[in-house]
C-alpha atoms as a PDB file:
ATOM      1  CA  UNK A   1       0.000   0.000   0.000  1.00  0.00           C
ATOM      2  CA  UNK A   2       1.226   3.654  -0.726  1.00  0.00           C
ATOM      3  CA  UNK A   3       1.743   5.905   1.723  1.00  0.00           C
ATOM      4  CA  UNK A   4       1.645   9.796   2.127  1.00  0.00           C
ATOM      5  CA  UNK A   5       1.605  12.707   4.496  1.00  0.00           C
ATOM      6  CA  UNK A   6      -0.989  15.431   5.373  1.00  0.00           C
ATOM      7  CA  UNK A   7       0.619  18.355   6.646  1.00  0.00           C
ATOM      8  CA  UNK A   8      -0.824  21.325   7.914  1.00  0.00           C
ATOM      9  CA  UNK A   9       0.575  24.791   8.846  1.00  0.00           C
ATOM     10  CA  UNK A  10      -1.133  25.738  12.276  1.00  0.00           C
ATOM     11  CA  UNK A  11      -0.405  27.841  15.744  1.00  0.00           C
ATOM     12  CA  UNK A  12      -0.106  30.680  13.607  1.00  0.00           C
ATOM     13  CA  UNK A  13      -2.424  32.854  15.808  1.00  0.00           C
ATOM     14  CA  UNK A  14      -0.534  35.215  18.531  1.00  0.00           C
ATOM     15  CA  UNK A  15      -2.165  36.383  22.009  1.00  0.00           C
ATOM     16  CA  UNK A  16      -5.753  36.593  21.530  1.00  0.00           C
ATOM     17  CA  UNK A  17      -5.751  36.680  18.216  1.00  0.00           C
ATOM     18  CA  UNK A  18      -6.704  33.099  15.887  1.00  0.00           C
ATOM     19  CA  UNK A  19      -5.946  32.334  12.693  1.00  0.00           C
ATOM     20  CA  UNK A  20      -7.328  29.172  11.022  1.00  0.00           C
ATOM     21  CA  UNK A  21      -9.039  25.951  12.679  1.00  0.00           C
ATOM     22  CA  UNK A  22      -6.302  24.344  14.490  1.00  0.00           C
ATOM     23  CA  UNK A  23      -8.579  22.078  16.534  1.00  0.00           C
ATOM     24  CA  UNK A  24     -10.672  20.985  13.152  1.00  0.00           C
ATOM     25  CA  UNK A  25      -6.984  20.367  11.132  1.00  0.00           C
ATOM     26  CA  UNK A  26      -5.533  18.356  13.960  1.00  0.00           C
ATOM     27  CA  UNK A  27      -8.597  16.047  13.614  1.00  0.00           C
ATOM     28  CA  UNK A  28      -7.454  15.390   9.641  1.00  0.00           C
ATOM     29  CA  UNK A  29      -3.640  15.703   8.680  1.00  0.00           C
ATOM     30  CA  UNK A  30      -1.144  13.814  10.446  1.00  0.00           C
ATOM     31  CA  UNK A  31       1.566  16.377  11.273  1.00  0.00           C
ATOM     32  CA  UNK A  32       1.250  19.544  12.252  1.00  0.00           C
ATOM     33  CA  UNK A  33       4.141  22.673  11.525  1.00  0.00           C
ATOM     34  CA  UNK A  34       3.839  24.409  14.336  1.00  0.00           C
ATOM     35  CA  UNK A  35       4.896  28.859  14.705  1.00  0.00           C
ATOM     36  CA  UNK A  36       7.438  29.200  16.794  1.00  0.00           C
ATOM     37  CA  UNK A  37       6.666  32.899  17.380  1.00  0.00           C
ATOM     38  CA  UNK A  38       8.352  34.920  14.954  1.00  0.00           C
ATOM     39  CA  UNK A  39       5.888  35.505  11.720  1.00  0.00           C
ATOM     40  CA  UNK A  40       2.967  33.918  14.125  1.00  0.00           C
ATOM     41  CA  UNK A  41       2.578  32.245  17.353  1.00  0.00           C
ATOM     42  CA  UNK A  42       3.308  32.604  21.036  1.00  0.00           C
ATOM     43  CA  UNK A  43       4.296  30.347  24.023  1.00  0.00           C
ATOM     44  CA  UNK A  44       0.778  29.518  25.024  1.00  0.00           C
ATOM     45  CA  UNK A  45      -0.345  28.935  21.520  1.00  0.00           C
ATOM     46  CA  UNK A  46       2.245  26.757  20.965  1.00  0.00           C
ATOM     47  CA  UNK A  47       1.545  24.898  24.222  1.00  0.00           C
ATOM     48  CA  UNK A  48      -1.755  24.415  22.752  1.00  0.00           C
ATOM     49  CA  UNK A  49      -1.508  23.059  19.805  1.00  0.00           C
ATOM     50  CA  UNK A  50       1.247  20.378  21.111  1.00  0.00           C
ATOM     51  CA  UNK A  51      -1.142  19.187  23.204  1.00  0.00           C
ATOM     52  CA  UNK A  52      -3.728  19.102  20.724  1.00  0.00           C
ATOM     53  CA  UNK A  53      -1.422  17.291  18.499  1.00  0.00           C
ATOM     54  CA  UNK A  54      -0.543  14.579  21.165  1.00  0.00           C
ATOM     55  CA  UNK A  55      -4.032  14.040  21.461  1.00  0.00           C
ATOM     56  CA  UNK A  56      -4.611  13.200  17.983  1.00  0.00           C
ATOM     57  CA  UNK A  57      -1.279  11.194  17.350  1.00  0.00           C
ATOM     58  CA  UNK A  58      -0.022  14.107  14.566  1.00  0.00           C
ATOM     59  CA  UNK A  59       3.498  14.466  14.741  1.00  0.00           C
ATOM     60  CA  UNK A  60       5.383  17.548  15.545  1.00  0.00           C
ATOM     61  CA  UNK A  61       7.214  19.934  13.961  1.00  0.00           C
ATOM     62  CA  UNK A  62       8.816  23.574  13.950  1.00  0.00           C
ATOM     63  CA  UNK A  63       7.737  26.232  11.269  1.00  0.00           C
ATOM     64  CA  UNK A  64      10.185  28.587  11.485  1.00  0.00           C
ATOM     65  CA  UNK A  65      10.137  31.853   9.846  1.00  0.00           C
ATOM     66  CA  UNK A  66      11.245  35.495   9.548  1.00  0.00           C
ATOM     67  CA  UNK A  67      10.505  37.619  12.775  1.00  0.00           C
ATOM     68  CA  UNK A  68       7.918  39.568  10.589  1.00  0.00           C
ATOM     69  CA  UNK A  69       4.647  39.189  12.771  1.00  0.00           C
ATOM     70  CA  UNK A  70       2.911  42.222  10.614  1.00  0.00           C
ATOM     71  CA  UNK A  71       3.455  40.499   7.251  1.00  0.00           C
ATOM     72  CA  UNK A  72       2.888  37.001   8.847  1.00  0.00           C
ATOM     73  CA  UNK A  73       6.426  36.196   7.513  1.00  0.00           C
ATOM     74  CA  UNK A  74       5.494  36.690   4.025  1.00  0.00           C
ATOM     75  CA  UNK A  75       7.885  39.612   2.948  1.00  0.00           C
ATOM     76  CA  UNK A  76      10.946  38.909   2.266  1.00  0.00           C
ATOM     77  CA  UNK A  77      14.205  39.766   4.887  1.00  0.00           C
ATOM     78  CA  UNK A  78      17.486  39.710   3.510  1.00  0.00           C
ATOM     79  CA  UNK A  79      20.020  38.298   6.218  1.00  0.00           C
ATOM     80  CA  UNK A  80      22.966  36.528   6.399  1.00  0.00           C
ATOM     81  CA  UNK A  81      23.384  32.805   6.176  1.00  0.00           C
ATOM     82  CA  UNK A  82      25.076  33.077  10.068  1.00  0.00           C
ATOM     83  CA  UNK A  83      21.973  35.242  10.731  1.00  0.00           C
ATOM     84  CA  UNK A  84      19.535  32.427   9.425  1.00  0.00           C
ATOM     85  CA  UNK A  85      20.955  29.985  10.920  1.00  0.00           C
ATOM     86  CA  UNK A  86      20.443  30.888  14.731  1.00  0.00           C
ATOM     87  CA  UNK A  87      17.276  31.928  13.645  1.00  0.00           C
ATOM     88  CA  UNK A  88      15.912  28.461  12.566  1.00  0.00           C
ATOM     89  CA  UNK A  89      18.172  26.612  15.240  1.00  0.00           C
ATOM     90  CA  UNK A  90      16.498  29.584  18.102  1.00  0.00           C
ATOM     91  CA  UNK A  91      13.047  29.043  16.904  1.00  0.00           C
ATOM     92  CA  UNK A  92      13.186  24.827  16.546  1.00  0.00           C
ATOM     93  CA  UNK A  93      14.593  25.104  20.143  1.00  0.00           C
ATOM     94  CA  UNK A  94      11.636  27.048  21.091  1.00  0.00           C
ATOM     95  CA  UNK A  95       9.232  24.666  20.302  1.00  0.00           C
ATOM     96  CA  UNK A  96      11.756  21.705  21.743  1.00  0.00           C
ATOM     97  CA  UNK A  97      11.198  23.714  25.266  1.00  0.00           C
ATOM     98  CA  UNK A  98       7.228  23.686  24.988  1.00  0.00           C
ATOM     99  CA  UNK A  99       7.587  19.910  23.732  1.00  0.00           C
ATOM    100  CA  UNK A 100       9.427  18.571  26.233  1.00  0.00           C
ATOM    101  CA  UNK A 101       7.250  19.920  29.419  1.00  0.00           C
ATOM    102  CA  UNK A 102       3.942  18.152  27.630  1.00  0.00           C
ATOM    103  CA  UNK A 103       6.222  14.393  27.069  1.00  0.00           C
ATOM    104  CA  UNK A 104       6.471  15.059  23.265  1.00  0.00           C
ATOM    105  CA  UNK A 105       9.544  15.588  20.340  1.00  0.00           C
ATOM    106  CA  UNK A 106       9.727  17.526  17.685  1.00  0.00           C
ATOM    107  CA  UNK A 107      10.063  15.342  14.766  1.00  0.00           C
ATOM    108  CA  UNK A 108      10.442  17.541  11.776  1.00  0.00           C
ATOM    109  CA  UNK A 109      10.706  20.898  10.590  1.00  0.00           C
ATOM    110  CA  UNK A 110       9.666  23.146   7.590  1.00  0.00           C
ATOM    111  CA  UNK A 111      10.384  26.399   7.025  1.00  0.00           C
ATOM    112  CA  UNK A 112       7.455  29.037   6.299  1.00  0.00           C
ATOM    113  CA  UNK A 113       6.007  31.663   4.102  1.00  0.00           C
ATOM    114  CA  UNK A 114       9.092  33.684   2.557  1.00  0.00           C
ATOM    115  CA  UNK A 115      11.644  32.439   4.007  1.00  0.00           C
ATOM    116  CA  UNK A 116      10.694  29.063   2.355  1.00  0.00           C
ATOM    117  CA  UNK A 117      10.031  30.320  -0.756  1.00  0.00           C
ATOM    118  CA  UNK A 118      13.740  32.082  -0.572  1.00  0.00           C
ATOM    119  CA  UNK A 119      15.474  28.801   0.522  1.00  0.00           C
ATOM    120  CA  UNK A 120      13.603  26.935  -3.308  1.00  0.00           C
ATOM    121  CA  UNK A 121      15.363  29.213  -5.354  1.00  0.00           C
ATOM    122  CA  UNK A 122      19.071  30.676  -2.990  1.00  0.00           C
ATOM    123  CA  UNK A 123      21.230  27.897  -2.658  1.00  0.00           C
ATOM    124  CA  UNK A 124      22.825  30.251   0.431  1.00  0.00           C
ATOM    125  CA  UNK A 125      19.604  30.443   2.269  1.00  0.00           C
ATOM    126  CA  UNK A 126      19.030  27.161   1.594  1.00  0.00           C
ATOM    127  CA  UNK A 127      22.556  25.890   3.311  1.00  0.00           C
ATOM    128  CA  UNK A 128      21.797  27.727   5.887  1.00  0.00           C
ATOM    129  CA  UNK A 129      18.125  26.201   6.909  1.00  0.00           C
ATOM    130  CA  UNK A 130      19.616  23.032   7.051  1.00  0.00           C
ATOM    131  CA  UNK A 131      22.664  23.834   8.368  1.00  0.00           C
ATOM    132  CA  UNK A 132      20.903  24.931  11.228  1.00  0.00           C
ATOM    133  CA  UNK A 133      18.369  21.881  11.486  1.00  0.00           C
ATOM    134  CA  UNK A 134      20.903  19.753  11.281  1.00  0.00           C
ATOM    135  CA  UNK A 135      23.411  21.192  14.018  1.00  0.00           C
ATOM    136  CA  UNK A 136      19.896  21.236  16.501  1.00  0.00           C
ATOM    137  CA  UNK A 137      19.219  17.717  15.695  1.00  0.00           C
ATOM    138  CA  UNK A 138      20.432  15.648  12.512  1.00  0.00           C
ATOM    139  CA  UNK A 139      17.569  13.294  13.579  1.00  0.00           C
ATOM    140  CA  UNK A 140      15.110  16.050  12.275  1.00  0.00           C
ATOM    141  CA  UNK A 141      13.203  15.288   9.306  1.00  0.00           C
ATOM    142  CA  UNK A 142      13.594  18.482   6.809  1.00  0.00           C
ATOM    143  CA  UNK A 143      10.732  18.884   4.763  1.00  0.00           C
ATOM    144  CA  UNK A 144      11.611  20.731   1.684  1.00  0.00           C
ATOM    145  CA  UNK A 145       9.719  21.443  -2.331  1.00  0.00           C
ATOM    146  CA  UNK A 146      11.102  18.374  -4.520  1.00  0.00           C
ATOM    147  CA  UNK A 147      14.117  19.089  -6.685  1.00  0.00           C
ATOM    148  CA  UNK A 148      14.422  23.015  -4.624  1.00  0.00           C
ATOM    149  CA  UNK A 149      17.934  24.031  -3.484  1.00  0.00           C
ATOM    150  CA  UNK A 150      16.306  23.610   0.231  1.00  0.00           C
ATOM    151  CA  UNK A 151      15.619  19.817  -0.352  1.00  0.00           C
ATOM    152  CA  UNK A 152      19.048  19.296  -1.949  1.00  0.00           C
ATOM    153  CA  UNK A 153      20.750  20.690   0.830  1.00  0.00           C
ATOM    154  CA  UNK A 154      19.488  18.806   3.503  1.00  0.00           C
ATOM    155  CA  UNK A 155      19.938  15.602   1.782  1.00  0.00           C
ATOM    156  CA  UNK A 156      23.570  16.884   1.133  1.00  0.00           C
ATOM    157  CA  UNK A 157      23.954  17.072   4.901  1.00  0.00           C
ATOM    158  CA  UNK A 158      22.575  13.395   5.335  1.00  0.00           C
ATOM    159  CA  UNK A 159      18.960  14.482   6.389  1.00  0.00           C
ATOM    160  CA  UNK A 160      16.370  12.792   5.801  1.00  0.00           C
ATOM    161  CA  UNK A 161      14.054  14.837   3.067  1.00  0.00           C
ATOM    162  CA  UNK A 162      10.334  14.773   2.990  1.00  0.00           C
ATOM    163  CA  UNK A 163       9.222  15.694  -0.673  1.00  0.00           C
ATOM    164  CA  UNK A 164       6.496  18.397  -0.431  1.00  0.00           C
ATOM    165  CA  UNK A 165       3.615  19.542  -2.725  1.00  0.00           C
ATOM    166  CA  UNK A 166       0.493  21.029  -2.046  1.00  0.00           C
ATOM    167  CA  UNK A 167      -2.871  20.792  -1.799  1.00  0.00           C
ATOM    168  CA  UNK A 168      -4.153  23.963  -1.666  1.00  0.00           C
ATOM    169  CA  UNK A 169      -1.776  26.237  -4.328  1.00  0.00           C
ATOM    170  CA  UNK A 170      -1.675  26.677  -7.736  1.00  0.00           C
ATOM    171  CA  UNK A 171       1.415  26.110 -10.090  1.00  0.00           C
ATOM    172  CA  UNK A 172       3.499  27.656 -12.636  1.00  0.00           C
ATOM    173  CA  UNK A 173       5.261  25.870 -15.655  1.00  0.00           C
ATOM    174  CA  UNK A 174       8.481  25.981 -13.638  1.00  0.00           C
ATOM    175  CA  UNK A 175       7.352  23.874 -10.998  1.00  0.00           C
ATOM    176  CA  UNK A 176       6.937  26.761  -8.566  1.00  0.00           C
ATOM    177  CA  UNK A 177       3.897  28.076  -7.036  1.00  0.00           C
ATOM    178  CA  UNK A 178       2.028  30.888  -7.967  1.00  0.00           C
ATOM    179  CA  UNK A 179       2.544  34.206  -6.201  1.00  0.00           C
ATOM    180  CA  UNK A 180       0.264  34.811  -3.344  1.00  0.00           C
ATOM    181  CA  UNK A 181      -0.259  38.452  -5.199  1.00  0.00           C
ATOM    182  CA  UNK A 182      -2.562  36.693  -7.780  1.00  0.00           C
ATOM    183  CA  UNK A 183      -5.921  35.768  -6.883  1.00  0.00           C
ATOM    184  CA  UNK A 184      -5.716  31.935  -7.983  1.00  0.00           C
ATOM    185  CA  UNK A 185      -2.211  31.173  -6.388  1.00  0.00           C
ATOM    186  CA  UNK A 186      -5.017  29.177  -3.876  1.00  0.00           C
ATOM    187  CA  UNK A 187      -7.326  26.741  -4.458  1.00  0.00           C
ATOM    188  CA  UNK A 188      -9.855  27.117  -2.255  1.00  0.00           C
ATOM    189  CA  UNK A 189     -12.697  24.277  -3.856  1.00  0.00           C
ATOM    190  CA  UNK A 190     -12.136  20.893  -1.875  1.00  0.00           C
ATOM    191  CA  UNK A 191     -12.829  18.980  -4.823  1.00  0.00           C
ATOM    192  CA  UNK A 192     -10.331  20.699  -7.497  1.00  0.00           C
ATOM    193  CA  UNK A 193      -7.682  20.364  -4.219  1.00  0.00           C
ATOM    194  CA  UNK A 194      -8.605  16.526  -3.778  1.00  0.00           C
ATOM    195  CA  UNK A 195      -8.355  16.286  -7.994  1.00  0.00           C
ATOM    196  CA  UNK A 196      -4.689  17.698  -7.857  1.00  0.00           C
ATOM    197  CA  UNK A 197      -3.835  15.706  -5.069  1.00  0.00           C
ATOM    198  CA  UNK A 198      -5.068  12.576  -6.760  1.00  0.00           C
ATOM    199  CA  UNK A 199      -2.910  13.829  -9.881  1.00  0.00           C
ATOM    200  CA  UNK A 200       0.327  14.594  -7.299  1.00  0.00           C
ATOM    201  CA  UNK A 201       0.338  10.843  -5.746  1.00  0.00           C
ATOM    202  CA  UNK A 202      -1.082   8.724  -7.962  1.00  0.00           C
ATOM    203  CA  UNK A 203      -0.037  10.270 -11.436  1.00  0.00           C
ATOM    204  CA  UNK A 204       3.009  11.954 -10.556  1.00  0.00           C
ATOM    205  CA  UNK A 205       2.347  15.006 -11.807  1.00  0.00           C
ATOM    206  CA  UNK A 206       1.252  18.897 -10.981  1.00  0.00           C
ATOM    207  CA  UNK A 207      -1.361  20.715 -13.672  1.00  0.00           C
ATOM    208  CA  UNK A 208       0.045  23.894 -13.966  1.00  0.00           C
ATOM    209  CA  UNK A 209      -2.219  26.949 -14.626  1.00  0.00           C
ATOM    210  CA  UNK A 210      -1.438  27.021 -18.643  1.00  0.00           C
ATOM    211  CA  UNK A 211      -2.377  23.661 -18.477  1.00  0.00           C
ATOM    212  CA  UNK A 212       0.762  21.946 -19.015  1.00  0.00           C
ATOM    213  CA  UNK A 213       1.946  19.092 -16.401  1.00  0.00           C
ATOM    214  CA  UNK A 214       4.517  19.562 -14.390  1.00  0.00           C
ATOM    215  CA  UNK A 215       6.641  16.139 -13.344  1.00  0.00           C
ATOM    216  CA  UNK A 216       6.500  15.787  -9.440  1.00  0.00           C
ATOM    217  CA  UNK A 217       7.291  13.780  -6.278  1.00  0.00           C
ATOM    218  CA  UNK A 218       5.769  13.896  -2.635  1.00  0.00           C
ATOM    219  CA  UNK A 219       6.277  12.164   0.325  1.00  0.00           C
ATOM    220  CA  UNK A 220       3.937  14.677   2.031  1.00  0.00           C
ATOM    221  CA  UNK A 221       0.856  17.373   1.171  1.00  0.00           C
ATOM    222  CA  UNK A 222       0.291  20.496   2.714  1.00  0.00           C
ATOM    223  CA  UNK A 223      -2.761  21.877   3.477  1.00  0.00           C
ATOM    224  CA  UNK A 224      -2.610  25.696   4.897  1.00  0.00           C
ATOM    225  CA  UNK A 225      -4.430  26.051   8.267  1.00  0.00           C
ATOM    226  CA  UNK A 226      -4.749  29.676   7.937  1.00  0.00           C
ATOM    227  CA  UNK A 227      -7.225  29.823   5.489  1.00  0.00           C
ATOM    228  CA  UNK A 228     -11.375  29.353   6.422  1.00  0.00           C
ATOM    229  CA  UNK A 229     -11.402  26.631   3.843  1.00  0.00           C
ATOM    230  CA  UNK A 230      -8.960  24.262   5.485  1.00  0.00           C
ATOM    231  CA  UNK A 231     -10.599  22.029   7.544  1.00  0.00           C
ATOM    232  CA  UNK A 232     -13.001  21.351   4.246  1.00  0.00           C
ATOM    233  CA  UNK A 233     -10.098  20.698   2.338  1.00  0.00           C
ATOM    234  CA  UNK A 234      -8.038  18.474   4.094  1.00  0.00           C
ATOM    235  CA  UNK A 235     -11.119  16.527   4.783  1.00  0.00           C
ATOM    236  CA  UNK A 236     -11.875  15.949   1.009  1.00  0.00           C
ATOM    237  CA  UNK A 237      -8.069  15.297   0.277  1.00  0.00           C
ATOM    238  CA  UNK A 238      -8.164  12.687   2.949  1.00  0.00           C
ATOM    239  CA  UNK A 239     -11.513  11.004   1.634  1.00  0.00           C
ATOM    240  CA  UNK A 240      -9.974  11.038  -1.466  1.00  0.00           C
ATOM    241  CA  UNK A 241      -6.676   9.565  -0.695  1.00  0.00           C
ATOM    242  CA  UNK A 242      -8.378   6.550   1.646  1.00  0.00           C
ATOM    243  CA  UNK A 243     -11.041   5.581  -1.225  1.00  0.00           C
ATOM    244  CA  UNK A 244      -7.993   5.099  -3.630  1.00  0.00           C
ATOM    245  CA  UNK A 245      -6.331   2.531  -0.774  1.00  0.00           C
ATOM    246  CA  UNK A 246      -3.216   5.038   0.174  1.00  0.00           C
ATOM    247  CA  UNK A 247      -2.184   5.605   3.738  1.00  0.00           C
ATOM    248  CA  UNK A 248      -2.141   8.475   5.530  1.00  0.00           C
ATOM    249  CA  UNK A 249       0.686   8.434   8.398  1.00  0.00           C
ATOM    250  CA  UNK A 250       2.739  10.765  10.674  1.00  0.00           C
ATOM    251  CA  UNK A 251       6.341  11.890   8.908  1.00  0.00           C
ATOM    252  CA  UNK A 252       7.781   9.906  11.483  1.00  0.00           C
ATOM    253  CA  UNK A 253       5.956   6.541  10.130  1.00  0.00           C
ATOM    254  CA  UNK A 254       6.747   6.864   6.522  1.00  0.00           C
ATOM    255  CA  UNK A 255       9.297   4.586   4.231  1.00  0.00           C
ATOM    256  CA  UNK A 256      12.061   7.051   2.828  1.00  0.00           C
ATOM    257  CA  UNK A 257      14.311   4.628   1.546  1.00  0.00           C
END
């Protein structure tokens, strides 16, 4: 039987402010990336949602990003590769902290919003993300965009690499998703997101927006947890994926070899 990931961005609300359906998500995906309070997220949030994720038996990971809390870590923040580094390692560490007082590990990490979008196409950045995940914990499972500088680098550093696509965005003919300043970089119908996930696992392949399709491989799917349509979403995806006979299972749980 194949098997694949559900993923979810979450904990990306901050005092007593929420963003997204955590508690809805955590019912669906299987691992959660958690804020670790720099473009969302706070120590009690974060407490929160471990626990929540312990509950449900999703796996736990660090979504570290740029300390950008008013653009929610999407702009982009030039700094050096020394800089990014104790960023990633501060903000995995973080979550570590909140972690171990509830019995739990972190168990992966992915990086978020700009700063992941950076590390697909900078081979500096990129070095840098995992050169920091790795010195925390080589044990960490990166997850990283297929055939990006990110995922390259961390499998040059002997991590282990969880292929990522998603769900929820659209694509371009270069493989890339579609920038967030265009109205259909999401895909926001549960039934044209469960169609390209079908398409990602089964056929191998991304439709890109012109149409033409776009070679791909994923070990994992991402659905965002900050938009309203999530939960619905991820639910369809995971219908879809259990009526074809494919898994659904924790990073921890999968077969990378």
């Amino acid at each position: 039987m194949k098997n694949i990931n559900l993923n979810s961005d979450i904990g990306e609300g901050f005092g007593v402010y929420d963003i997204g359906n955590d508690t809805e998500m955590l019912k669906i995906v299987n691992s959660a990336n958690i804020a670790c309070g720099f473009h969302a997220g706070d120590p009690n949030v974060m407490d929160r949602v471990v626990k929540q994720s312990i509950k449900n038996g999703v796996s736990i990971g660090a979504h570290p990003g740029f300390n950008d809390l008013w653009g929610f870590g999407r702009r982009q923040i030039h700094m050096s590769a020394d800089e990014i580094e104790a960023s990633v390692a501060y903000q995995i560490g973080a979550l570590q902290a909140i972690s171990a007082t509830n019995n739990a590990i972190v168990t992966h990490v992915k990086p978020h919003g700009a700063l992941n979008n950076m590390s697909s196409l900078d081979p500096d950045i990129a070095a840098a993300i995992a050169k920091g995940v790795n010195l925390v914990d080589p044990k960490l499972i990166l997850v990283a965009v297929s055939g990006s500088f990110l995922f390259s680098a961390g499998q040059a550093l002997g991590l282990t690499v969880a292929a990522e696509a998603y769900a929820d965005r659209s694509y371009e003919d270069d493989g890339n998703m579609t920038s967030r300043k265009y109205e259909h970089a999401m895909i926001k119908d549960p039934e044209k997101a469960a169609a390209q996930v079908r398409n990602i696992v089964i056929n191998g392949y991304i439709t890109a927006n012109s149409g033409k399709k776009v070679p791909v491989k994923a070990d994992t799917i991402c659905i965002h947890g900050d938009e309203p349509t999530g939960p619905a979403v991820a639910h369809a995806v995971r219908k879809m994926l259990e009526s074809e006979g494919i898994a659904v299972k924790p990073l921890p749980e999968l077969n990378f070899s």
